[in-house]
C-alpha atoms as a PDB file:
ATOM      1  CA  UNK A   1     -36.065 -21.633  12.835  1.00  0.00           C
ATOM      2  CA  UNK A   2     -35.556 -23.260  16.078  1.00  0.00           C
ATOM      3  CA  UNK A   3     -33.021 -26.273  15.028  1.00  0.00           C
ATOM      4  CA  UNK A   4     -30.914 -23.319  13.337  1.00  0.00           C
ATOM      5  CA  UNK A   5     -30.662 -21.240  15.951  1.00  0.00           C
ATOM      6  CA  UNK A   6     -29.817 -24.589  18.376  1.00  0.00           C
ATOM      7  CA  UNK A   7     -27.096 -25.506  15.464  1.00  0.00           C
ATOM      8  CA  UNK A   8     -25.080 -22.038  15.382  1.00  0.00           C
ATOM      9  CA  UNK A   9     -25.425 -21.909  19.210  1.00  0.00           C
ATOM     10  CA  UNK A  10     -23.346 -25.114  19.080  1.00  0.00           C
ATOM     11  CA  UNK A  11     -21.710 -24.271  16.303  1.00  0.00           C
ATOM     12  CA  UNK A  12     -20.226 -20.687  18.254  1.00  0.00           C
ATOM     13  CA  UNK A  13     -19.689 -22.955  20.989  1.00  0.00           C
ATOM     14  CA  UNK A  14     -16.874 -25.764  19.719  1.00  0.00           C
ATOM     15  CA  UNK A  15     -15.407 -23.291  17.510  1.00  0.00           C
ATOM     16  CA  UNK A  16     -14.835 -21.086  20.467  1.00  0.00           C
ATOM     17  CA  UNK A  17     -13.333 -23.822  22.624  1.00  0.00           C
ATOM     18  CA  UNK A  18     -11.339 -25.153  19.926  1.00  0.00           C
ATOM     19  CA  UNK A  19     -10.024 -21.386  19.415  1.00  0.00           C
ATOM     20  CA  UNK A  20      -9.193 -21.161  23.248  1.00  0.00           C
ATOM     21  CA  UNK A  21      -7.466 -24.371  23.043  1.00  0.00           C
ATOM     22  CA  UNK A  22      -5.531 -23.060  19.336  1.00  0.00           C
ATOM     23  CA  UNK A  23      -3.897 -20.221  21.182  1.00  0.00           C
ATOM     24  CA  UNK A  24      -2.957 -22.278  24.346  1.00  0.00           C
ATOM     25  CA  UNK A  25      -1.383 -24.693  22.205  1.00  0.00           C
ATOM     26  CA  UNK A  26       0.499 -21.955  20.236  1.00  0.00           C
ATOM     27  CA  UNK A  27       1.976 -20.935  23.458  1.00  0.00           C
ATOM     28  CA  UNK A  28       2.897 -24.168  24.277  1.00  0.00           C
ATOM     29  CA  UNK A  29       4.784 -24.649  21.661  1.00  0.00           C
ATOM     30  CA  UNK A  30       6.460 -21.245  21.713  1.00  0.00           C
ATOM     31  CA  UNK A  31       7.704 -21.547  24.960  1.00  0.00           C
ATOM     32  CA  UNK A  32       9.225 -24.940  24.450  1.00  0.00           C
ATOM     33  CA  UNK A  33      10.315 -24.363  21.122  1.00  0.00           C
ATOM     34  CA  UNK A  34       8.156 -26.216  18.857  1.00  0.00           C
ATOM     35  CA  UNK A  35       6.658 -26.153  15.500  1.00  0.00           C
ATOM     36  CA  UNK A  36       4.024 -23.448  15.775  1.00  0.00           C
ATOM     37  CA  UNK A  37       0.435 -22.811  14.583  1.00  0.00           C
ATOM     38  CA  UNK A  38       0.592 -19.683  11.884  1.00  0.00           C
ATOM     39  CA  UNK A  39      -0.518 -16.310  12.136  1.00  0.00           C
ATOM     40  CA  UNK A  40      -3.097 -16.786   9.773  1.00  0.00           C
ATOM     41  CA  UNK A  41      -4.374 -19.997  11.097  1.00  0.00           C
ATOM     42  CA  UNK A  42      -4.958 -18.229  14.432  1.00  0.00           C
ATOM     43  CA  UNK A  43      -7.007 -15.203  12.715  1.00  0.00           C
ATOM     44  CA  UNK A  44      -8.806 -17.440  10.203  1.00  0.00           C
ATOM     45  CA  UNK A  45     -10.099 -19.605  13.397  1.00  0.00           C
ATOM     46  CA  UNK A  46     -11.469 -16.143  14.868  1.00  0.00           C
ATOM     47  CA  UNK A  47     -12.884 -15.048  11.429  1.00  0.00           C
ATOM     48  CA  UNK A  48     -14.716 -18.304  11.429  1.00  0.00           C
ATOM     49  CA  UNK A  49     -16.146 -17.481  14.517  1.00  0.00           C
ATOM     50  CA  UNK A  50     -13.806 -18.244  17.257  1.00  0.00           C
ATOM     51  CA  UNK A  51     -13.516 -14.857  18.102  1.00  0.00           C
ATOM     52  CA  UNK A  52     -14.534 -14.640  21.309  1.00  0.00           C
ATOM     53  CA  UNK A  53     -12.150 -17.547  21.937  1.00  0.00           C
ATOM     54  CA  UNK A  54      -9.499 -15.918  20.431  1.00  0.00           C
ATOM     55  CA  UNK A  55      -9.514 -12.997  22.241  1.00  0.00           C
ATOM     56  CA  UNK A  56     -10.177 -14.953  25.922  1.00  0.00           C
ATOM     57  CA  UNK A  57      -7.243 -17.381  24.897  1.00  0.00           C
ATOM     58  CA  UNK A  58      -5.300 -14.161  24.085  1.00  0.00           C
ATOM     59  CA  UNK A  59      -5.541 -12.888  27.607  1.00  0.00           C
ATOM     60  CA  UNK A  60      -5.473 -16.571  29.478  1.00  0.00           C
ATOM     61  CA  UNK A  61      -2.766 -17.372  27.779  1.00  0.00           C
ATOM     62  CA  UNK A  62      -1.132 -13.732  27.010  1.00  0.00           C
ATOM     63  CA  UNK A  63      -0.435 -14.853  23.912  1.00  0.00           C
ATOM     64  CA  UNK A  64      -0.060 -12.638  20.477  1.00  0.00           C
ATOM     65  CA  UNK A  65      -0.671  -9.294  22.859  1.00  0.00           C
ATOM     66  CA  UNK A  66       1.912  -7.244  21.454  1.00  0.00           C
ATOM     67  CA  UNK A  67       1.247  -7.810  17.434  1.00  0.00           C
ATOM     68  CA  UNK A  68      -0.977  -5.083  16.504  1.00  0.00           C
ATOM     69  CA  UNK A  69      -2.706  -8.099  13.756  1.00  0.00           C
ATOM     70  CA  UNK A  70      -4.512  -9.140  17.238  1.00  0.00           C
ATOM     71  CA  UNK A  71      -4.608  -6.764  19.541  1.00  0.00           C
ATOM     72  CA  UNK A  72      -7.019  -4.909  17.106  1.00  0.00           C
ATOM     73  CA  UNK A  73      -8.285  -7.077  14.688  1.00  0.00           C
ATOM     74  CA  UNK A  74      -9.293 -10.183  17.337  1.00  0.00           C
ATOM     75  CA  UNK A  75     -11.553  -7.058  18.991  1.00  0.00           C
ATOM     76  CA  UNK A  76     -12.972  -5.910  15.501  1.00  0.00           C
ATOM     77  CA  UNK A  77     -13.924  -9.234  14.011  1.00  0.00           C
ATOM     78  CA  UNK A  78     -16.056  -9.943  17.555  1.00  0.00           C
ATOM     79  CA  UNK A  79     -18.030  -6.848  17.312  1.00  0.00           C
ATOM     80  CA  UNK A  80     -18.344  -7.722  13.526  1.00  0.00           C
ATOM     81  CA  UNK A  81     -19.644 -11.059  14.777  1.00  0.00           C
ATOM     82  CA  UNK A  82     -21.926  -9.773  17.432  1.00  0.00           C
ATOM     83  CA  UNK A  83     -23.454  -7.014  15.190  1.00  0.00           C
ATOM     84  CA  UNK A  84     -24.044 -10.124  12.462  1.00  0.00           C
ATOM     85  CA  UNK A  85     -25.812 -11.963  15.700  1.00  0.00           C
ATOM     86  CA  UNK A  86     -28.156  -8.966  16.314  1.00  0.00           C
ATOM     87  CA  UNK A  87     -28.423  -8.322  12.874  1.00  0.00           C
ATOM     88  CA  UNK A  88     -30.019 -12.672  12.459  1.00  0.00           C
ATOM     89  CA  UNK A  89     -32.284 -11.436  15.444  1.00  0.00           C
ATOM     90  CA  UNK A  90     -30.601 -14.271  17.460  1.00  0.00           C
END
C-alpha cells in the first residue's frame, strides 16, 4: 500500500509542475503571438490531476482569469480531487 501511495505522490507531483509550466507557456505564447495550447488541453491537464497547478499557474501567470471555464471549474475539479484524496485515506 506503501509503493502506491509513494507512486501517486509523484504522480500529483510532475503532473502539477508540468500543469504550472502548461499555463506559463500558454501565456508565453499569447503575449508574443504564437500558436497556443487549447482550452481543453489546459482543463484536461487539471482533470488529470494538475489541478492544483492549474489554478497556481492561473494566478502566477494571470492567465485564463477572466473565462468563467477556469475561474470556476479549475477551483471545482481541486476540491473534487482533494475530496477523492480523503476519500483513498491518503
Amino acid at each position: 500500500m506503501r509503493d502506491i501511495h509513494s507512486m501517486l505522490l509523484y504522480y500529483i507531483i510532475l503532473i502539477n509542475i508540468a500543469s504550472i509550466l502548461l499555463y506559463g507557456w500558454d501565456k508565453y505564447c499569447a503575449i508574443h503571438h504564437r500558436w497556443r495550447i487549447s482550452e481543453v488541453s489546459l482543463l484536461c491537464i487539471a482533470v488529470l490531476g494538475g489541478s492544483l497547478g492549474a489554478f497556481l499557474g492561473m494566478k502566477i501567470f494571470r492567465h485564463k482569469t477572466l473565462h468563467w471555464k477556469f475561474r470556476l471549474g479549475i477551483p471545482l475539479i481541486f476540491l473534487i480531487h482533494m475530496t477523492c484524496l480523503i476519500y483513498i485515506d491518503w
